[in-house]
PDB file of N, CA and C in Angstrom:
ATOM      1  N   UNK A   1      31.784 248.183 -72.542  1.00  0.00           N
ATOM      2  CA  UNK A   1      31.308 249.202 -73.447  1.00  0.00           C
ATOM      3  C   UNK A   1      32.102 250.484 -73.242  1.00  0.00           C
ATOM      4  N   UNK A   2      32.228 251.441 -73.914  1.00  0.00           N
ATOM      5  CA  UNK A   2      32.762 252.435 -74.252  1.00  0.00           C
ATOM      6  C   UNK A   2      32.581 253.301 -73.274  1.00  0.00           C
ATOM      7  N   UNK A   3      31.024 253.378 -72.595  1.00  0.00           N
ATOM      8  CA  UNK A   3      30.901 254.566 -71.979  1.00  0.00           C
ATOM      9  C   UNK A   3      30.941 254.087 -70.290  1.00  0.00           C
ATOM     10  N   UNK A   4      31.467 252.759 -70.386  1.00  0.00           N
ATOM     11  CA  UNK A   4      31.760 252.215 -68.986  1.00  0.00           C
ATOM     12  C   UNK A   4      33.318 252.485 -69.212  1.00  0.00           C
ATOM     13  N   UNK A   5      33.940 252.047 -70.174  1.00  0.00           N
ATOM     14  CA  UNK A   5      35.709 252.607 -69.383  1.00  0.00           C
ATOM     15  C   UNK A   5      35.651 254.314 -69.466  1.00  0.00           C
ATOM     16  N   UNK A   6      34.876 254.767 -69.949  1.00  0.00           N
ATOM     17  CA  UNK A   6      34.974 256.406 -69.845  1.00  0.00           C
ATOM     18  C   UNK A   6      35.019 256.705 -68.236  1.00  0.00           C
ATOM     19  N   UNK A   7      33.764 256.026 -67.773  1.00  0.00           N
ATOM     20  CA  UNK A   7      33.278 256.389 -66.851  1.00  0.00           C
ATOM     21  C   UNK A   7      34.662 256.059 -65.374  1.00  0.00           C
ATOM     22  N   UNK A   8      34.970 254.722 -65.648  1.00  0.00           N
ATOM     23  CA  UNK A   8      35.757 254.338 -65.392  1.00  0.00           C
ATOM     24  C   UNK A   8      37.202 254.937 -64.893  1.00  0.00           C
ATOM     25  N   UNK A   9      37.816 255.322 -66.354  1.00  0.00           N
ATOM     26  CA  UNK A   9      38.430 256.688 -66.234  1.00  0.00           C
ATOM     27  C   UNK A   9      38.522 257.732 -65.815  1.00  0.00           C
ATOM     28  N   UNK A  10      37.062 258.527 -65.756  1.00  0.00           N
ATOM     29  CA  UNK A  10      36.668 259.402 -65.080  1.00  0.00           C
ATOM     30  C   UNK A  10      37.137 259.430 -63.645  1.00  0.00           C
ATOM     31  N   UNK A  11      36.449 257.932 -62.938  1.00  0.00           N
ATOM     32  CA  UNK A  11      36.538 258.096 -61.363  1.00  0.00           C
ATOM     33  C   UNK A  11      37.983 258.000 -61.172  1.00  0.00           C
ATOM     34  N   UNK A  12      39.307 257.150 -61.975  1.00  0.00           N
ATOM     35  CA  UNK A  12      40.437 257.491 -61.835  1.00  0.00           C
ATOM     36  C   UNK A  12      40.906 258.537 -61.705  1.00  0.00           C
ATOM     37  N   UNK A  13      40.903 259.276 -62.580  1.00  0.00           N
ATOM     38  CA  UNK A  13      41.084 260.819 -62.650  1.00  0.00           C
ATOM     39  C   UNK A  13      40.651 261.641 -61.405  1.00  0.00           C
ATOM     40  N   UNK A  14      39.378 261.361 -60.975  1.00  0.00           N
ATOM     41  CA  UNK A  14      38.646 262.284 -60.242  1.00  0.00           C
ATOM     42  C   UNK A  14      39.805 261.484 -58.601  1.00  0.00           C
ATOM     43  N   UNK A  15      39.615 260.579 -58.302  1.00  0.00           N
ATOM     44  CA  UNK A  15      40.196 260.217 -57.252  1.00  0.00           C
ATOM     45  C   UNK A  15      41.667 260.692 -56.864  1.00  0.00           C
ATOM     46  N   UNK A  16      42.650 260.752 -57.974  1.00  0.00           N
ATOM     47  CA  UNK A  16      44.188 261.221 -58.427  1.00  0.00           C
ATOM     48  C   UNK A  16      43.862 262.612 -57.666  1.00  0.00           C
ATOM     49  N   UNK A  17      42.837 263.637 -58.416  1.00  0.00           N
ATOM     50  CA  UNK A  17      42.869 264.748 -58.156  1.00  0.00           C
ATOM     51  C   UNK A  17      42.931 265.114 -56.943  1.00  0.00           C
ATOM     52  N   UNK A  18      41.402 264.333 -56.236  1.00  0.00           N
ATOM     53  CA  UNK A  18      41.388 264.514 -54.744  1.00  0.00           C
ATOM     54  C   UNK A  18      42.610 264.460 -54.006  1.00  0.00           C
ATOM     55  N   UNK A  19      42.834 263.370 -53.991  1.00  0.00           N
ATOM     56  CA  UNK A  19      43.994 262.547 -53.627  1.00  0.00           C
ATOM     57  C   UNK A  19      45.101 263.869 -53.268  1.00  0.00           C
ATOM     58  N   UNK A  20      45.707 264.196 -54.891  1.00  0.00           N
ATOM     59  CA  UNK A  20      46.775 265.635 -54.596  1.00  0.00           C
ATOM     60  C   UNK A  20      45.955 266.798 -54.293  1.00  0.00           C
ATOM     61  N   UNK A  21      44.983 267.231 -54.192  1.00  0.00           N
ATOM     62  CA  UNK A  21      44.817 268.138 -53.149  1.00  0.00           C
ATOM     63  C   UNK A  21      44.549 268.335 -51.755  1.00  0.00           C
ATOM     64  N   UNK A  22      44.427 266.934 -51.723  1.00  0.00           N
ATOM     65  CA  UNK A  22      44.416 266.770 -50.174  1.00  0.00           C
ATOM     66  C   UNK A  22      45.477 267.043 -49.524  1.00  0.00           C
ATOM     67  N   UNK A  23      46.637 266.660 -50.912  1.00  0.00           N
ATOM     68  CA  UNK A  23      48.340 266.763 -50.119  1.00  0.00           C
ATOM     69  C   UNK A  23      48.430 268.225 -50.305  1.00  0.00           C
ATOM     70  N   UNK A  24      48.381 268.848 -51.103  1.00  0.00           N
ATOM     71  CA  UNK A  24      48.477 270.059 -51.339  1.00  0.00           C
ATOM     72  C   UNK A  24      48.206 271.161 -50.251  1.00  0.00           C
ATOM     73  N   UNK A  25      46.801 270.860 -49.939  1.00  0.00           N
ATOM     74  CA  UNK A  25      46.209 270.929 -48.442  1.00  0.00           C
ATOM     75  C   UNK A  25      46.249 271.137 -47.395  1.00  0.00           C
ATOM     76  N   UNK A  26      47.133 270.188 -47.274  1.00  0.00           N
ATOM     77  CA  UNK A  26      47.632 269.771 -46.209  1.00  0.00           C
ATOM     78  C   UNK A  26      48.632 270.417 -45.616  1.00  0.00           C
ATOM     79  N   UNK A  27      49.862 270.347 -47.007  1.00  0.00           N
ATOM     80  CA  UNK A  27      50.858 271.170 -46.883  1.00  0.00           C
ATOM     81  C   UNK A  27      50.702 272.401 -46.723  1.00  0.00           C
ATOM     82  N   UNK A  28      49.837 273.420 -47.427  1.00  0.00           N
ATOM     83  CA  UNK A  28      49.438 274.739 -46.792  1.00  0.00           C
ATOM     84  C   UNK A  28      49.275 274.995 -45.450  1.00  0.00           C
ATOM     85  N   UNK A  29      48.706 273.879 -45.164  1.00  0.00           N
ATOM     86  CA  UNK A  29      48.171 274.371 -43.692  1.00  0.00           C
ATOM     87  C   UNK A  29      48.655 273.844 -42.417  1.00  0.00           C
ATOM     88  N   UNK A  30      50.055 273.553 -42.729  1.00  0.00           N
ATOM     89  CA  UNK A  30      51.029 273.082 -41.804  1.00  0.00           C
ATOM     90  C   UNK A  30      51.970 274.163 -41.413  1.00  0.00           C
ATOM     91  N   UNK A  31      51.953 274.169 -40.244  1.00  0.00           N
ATOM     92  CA  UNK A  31      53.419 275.420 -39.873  1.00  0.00           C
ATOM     93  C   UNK A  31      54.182 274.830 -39.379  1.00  0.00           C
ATOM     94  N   UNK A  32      55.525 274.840 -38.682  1.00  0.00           N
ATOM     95  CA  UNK A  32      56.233 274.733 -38.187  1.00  0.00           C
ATOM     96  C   UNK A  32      57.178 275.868 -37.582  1.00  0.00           C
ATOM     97  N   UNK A  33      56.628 276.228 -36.183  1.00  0.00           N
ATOM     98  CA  UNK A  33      57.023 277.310 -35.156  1.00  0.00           C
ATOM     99  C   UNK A  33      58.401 277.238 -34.548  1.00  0.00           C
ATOM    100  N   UNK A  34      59.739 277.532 -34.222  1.00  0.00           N
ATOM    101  CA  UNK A  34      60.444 277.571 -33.662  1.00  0.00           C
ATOM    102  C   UNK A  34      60.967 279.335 -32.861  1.00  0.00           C
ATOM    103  N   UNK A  35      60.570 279.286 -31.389  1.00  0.00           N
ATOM    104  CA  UNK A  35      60.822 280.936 -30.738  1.00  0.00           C
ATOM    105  C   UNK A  35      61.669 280.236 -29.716  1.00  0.00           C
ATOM    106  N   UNK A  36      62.369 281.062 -29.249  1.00  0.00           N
ATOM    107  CA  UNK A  36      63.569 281.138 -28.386  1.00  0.00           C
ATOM    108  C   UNK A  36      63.024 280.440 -27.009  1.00  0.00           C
ATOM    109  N   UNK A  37      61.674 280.422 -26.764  1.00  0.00           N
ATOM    110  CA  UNK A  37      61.014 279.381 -25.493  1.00  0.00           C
ATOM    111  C   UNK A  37      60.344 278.024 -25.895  1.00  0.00           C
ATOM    112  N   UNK A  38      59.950 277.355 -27.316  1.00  0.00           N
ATOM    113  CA  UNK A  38      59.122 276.728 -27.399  1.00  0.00           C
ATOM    114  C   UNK A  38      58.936 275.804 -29.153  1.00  0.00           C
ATOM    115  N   UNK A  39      59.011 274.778 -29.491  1.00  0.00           N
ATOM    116  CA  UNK A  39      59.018 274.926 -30.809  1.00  0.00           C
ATOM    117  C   UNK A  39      57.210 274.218 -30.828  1.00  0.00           C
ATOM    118  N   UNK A  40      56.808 274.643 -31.927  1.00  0.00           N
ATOM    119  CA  UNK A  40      55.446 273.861 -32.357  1.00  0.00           C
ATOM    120  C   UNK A  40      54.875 273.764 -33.855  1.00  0.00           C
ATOM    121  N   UNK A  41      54.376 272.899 -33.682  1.00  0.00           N
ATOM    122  CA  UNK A  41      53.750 272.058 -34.858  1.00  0.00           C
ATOM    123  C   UNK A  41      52.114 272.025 -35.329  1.00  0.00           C
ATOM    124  N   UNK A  42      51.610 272.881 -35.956  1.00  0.00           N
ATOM    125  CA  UNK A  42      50.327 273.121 -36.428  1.00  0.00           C
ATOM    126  C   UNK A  42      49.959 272.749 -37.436  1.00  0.00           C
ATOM    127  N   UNK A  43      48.555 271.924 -37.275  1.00  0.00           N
ATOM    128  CA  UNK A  43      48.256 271.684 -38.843  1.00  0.00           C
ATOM    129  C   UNK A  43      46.842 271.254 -38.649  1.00  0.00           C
ATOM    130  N   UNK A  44      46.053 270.824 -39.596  1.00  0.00           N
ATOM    131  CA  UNK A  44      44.917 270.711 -39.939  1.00  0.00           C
ATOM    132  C   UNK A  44      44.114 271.539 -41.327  1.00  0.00           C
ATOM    133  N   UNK A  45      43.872 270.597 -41.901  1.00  0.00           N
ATOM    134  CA  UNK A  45      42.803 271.332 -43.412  1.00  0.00           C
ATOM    135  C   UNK A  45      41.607 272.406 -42.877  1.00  0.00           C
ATOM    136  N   UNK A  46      40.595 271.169 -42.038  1.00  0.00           N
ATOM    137  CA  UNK A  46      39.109 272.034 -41.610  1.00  0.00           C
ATOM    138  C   UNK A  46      39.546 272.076 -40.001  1.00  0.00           C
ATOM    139  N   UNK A  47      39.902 271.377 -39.294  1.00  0.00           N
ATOM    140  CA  UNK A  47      40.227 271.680 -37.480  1.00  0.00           C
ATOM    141  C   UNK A  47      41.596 272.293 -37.262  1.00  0.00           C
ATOM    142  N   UNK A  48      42.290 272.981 -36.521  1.00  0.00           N
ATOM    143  CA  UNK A  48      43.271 273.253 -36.152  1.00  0.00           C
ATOM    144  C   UNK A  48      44.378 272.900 -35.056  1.00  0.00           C
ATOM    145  N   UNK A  49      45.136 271.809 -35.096  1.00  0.00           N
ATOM    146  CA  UNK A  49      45.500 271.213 -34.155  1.00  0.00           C
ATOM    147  C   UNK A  49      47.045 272.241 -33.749  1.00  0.00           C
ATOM    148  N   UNK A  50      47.128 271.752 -32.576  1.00  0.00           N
ATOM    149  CA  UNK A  50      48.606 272.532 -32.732  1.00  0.00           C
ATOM    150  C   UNK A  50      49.201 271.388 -30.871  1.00  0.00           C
ATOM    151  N   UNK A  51      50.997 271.103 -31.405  1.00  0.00           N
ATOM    152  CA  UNK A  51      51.595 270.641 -30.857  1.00  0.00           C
ATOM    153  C   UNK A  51      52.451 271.791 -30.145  1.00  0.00           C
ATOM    154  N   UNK A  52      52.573 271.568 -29.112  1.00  0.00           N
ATOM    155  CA  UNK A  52      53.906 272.611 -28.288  1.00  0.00           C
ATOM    156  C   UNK A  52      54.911 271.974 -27.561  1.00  0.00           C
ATOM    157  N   UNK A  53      55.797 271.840 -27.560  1.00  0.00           N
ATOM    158  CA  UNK A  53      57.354 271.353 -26.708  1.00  0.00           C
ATOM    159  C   UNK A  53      57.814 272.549 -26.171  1.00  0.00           C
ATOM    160  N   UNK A  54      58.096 273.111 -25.260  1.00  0.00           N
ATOM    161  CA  UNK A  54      58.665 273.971 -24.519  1.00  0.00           C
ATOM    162  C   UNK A  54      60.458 273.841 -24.444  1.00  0.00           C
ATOM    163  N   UNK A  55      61.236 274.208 -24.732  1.00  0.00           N
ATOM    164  CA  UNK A  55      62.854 274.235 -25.648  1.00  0.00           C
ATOM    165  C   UNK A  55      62.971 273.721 -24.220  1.00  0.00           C
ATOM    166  N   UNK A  56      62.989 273.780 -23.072  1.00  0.00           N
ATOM    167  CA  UNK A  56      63.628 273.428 -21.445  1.00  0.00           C
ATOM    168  C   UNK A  56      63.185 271.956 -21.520  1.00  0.00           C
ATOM    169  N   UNK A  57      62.398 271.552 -21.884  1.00  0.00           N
ATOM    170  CA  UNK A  57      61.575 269.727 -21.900  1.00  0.00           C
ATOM    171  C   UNK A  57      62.351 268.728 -23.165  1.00  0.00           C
ATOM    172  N   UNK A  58      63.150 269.530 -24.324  1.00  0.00           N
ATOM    173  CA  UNK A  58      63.449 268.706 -25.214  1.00  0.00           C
ATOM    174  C   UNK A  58      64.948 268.020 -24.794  1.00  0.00           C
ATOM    175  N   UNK A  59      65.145 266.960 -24.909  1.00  0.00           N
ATOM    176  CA  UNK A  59      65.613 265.948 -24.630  1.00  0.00           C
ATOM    177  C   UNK A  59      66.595 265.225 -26.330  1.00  0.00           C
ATOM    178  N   UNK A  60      65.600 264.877 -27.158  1.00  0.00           N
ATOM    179  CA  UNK A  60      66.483 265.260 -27.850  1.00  0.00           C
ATOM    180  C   UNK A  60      66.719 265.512 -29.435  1.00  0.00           C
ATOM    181  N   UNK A  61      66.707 265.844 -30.429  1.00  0.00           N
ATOM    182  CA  UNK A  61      66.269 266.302 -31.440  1.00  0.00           C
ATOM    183  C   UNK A  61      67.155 265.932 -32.554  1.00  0.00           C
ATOM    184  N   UNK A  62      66.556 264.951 -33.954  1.00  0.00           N
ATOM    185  CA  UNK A  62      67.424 264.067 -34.748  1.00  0.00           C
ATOM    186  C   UNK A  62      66.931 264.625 -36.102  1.00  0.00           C
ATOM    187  N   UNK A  63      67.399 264.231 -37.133  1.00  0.00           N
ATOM    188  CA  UNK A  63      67.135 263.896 -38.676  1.00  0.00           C
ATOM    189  C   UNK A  63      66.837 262.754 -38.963  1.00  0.00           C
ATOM    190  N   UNK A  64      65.893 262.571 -40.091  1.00  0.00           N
ATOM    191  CA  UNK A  64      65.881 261.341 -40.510  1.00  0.00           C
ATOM    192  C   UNK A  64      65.449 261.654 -42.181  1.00  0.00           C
ATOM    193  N   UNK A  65      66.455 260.756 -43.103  1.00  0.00           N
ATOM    194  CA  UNK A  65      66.320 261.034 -44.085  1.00  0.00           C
ATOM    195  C   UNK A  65      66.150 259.694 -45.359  1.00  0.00           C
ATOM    196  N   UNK A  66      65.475 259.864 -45.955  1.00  0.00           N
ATOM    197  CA  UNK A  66      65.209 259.017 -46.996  1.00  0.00           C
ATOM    198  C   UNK A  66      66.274 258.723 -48.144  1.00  0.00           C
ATOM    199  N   UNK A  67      66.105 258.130 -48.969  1.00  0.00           N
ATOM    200  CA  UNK A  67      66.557 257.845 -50.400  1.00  0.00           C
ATOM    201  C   UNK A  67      66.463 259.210 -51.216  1.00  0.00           C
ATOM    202  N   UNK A  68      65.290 259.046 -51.473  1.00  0.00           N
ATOM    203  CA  UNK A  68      64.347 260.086 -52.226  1.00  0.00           C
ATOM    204  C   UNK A  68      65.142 261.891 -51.299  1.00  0.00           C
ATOM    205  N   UNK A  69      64.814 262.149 -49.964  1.00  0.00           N
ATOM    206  CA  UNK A  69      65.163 262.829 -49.017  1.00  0.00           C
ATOM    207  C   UNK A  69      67.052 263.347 -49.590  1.00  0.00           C
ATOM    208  N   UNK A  70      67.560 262.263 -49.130  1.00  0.00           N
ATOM    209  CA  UNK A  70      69.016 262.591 -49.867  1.00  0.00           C
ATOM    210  C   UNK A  70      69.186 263.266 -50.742  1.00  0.00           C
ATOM    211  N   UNK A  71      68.675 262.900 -51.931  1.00  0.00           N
ATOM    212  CA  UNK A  71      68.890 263.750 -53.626  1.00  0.00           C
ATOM    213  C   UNK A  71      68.337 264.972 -53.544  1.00  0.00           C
ATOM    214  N   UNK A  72      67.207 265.037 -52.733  1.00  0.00           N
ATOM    215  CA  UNK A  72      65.967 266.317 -53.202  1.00  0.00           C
ATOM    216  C   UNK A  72      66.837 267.286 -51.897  1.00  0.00           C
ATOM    217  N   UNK A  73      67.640 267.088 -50.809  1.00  0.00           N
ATOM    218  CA  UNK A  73      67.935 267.745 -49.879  1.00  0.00           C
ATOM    219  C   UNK A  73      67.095 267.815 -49.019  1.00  0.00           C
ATOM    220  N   UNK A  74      65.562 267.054 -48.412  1.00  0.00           N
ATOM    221  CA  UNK A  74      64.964 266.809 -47.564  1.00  0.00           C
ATOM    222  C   UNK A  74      64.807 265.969 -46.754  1.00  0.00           C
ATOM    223  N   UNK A  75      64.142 266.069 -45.474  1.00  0.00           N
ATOM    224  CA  UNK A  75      64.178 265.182 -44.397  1.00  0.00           C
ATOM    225  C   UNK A  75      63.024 265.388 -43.368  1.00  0.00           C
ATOM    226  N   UNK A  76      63.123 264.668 -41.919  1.00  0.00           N
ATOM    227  CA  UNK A  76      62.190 265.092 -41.486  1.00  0.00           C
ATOM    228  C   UNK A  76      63.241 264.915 -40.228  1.00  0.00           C
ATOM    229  N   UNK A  77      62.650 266.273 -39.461  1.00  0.00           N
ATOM    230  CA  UNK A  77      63.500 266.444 -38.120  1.00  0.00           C
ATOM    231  C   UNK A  77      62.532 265.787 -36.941  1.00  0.00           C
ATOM    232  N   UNK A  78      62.660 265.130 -35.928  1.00  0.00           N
ATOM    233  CA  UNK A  78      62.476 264.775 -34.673  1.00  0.00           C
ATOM    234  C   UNK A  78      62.558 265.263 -33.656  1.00  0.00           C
ATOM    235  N   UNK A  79      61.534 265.516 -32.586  1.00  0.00           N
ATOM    236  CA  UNK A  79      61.765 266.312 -31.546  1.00  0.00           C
ATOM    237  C   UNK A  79      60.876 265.760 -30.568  1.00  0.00           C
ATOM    238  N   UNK A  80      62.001 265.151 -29.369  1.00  0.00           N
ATOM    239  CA  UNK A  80      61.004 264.460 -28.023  1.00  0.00           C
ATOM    240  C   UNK A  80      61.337 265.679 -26.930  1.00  0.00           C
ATOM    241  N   UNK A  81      60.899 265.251 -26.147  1.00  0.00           N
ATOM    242  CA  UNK A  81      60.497 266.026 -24.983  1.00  0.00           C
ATOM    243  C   UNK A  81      60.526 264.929 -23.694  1.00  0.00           C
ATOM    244  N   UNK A  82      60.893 265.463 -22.444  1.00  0.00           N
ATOM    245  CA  UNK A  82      61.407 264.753 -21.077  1.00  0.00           C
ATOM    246  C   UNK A  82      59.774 265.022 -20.383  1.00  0.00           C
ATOM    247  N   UNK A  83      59.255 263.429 -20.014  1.00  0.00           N
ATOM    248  CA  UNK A  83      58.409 263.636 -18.645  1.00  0.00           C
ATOM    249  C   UNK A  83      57.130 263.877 -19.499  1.00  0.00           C
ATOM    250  N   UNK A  84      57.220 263.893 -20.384  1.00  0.00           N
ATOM    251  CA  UNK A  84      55.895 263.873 -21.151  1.00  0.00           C
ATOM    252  C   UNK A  84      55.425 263.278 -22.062  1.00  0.00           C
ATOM    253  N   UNK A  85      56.381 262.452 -22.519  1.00  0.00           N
ATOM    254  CA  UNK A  85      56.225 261.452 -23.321  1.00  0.00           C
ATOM    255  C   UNK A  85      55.758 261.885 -25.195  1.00  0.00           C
ATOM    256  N   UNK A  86      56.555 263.209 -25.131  1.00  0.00           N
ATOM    257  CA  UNK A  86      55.966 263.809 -26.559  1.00  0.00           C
ATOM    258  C   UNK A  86      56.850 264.223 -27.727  1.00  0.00           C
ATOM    259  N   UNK A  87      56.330 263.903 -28.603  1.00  0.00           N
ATOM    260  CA  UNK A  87      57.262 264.331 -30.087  1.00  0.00           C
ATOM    261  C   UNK A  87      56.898 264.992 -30.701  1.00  0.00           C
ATOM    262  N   UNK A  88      57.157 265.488 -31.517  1.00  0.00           N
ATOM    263  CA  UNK A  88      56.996 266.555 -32.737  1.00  0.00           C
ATOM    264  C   UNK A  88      57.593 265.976 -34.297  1.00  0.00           C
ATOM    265  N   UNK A  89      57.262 265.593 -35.373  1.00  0.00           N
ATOM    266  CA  UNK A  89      58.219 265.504 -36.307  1.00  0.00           C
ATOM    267  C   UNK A  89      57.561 266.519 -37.457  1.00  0.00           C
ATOM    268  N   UNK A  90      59.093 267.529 -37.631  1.00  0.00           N
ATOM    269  CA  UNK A  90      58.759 268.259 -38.827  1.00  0.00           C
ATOM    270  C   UNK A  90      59.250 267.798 -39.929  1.00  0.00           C
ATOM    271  N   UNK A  91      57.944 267.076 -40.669  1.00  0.00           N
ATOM    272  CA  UNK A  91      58.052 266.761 -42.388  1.00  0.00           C
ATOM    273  C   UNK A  91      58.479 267.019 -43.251  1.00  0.00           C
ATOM    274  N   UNK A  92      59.608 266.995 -44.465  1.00  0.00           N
ATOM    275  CA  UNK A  92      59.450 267.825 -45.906  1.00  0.00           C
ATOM    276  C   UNK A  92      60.443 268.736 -45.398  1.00  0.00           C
ATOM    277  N   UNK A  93      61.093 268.759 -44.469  1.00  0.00           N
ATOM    278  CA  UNK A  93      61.926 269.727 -44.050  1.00  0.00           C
ATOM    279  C   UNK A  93      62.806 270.395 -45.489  1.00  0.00           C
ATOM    280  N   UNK A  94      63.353 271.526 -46.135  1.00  0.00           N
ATOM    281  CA  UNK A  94      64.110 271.831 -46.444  1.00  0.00           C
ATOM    282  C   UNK A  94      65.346 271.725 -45.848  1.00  0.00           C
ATOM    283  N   UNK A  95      66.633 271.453 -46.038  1.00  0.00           N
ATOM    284  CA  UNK A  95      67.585 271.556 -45.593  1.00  0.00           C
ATOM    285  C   UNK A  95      67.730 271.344 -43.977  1.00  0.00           C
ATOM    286  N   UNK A  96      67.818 270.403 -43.687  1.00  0.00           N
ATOM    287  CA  UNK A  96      66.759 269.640 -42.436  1.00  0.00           C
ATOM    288  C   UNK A  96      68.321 269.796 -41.512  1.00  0.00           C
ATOM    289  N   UNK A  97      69.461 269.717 -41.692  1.00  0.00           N
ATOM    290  CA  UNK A  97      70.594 269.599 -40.853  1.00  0.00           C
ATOM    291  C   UNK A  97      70.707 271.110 -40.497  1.00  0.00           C
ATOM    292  N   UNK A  98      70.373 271.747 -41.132  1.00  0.00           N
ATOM    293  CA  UNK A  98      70.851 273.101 -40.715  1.00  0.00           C
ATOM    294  C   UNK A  98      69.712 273.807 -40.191  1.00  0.00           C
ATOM    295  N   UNK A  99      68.644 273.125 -40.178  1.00  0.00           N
ATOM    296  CA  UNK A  99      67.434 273.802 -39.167  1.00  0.00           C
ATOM    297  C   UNK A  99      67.505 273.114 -37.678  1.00  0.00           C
ATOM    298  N   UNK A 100      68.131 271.778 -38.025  1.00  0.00           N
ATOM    299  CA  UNK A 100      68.388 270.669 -36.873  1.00  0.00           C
ATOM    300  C   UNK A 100      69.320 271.976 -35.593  1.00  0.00           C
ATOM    301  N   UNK A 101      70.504 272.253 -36.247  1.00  0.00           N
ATOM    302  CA  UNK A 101      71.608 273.011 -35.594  1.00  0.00           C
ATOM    303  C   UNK A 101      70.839 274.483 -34.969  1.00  0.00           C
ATOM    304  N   UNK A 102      69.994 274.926 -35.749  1.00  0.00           N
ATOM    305  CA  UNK A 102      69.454 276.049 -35.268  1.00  0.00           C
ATOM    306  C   UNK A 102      68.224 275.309 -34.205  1.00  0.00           C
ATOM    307  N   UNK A 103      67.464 274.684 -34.113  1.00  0.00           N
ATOM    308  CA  UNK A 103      67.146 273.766 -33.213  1.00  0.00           C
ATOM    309  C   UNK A 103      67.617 273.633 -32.001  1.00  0.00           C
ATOM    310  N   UNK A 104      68.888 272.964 -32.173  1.00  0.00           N
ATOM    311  CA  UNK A 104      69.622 272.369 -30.624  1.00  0.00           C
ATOM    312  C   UNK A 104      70.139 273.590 -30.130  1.00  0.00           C
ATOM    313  N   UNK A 105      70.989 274.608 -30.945  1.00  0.00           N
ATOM    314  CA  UNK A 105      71.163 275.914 -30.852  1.00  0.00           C
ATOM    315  C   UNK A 105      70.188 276.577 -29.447  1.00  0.00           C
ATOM    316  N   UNK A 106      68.781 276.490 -30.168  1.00  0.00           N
ATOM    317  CA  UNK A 106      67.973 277.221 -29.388  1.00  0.00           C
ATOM    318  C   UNK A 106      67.316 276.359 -28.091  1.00  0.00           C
ATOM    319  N   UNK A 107      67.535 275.269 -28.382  1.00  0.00           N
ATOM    320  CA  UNK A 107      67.317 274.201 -26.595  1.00  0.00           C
ATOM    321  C   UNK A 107      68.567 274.320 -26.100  1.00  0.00           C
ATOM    322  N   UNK A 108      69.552 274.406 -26.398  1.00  0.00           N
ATOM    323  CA  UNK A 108      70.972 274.833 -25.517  1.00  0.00           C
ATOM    324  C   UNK A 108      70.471 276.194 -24.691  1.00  0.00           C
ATOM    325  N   UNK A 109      70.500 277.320 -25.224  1.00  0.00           N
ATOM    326  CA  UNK A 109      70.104 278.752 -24.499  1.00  0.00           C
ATOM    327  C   UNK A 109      69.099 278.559 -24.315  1.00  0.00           C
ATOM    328  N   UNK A 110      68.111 278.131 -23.930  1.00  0.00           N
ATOM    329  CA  UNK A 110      66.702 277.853 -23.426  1.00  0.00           C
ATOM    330  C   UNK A 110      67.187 277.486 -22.104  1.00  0.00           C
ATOM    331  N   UNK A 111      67.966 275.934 -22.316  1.00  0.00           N
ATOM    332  CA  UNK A 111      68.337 274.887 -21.133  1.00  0.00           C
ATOM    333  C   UNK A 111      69.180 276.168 -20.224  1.00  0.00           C
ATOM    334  N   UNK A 112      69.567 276.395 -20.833  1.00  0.00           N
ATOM    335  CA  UNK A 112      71.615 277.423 -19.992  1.00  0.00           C
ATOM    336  C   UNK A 112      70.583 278.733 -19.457  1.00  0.00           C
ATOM    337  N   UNK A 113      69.283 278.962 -19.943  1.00  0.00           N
ATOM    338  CA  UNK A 113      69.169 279.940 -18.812  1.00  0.00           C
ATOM    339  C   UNK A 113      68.306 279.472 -17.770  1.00  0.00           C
ATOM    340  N   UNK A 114      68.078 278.767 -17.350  1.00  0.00           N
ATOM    341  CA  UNK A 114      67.158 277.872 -16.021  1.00  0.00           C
ATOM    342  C   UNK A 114      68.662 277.551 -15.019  1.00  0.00           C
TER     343      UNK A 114
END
């Protein structure tokens, strides 16, 4: 009946919506920290989580890029850490090679002053 594919429709629609604002969301409320001692990774919609690597512990720090990533100029950068068994990956990166370089940049002079 008519007012069953409406309805139908409806919950499509309504689910789509959720759906992209969750991403939307999400993405707001993501940071990505890099200071001359430490890089970190924050995020959460309703809780606030937050990741820290200390620039002296990273070990070693990559790109990784998609299909999709290639054309659009995005990627997602990688970041482990020694003795702790920890990563970081920053998502959606803009221009992900040249944040990479400012990256290793700043774990080089981190490392070189210890």
């Amino acid at each position: 009946s008519e007012q069953k594919v409406f309805f139908m429709r409806l919950a499509i629609i309504v689910a789509i919506v959720f759906d992209d604002l969750v991403i939307v969301l999400d993405w707001l409320t993501t940071q990505y920290t890099l200071t001359s001692r430490r890089v970190q990774f924050s995020f959460g919609i309703i809780g606030q989580q937050v990741k820290t690597i200390s620039l002296e512990q990273v070990t070693s720090a990559d790109t990784q890029f998609g299909i999709l990533a290639r054309i659009f100029g995005y990627g997602t950068i990688l970041i482990v850490a020694a003795n702790i068994n920890s990563q970081i990956s920053f998502k959606g990166i803009g221009a992900p090679k040249q944040k990479l370089d400012l990256i290793n940049a700043a774990v080089i002079a981190a490392q070189s002053d210890n």
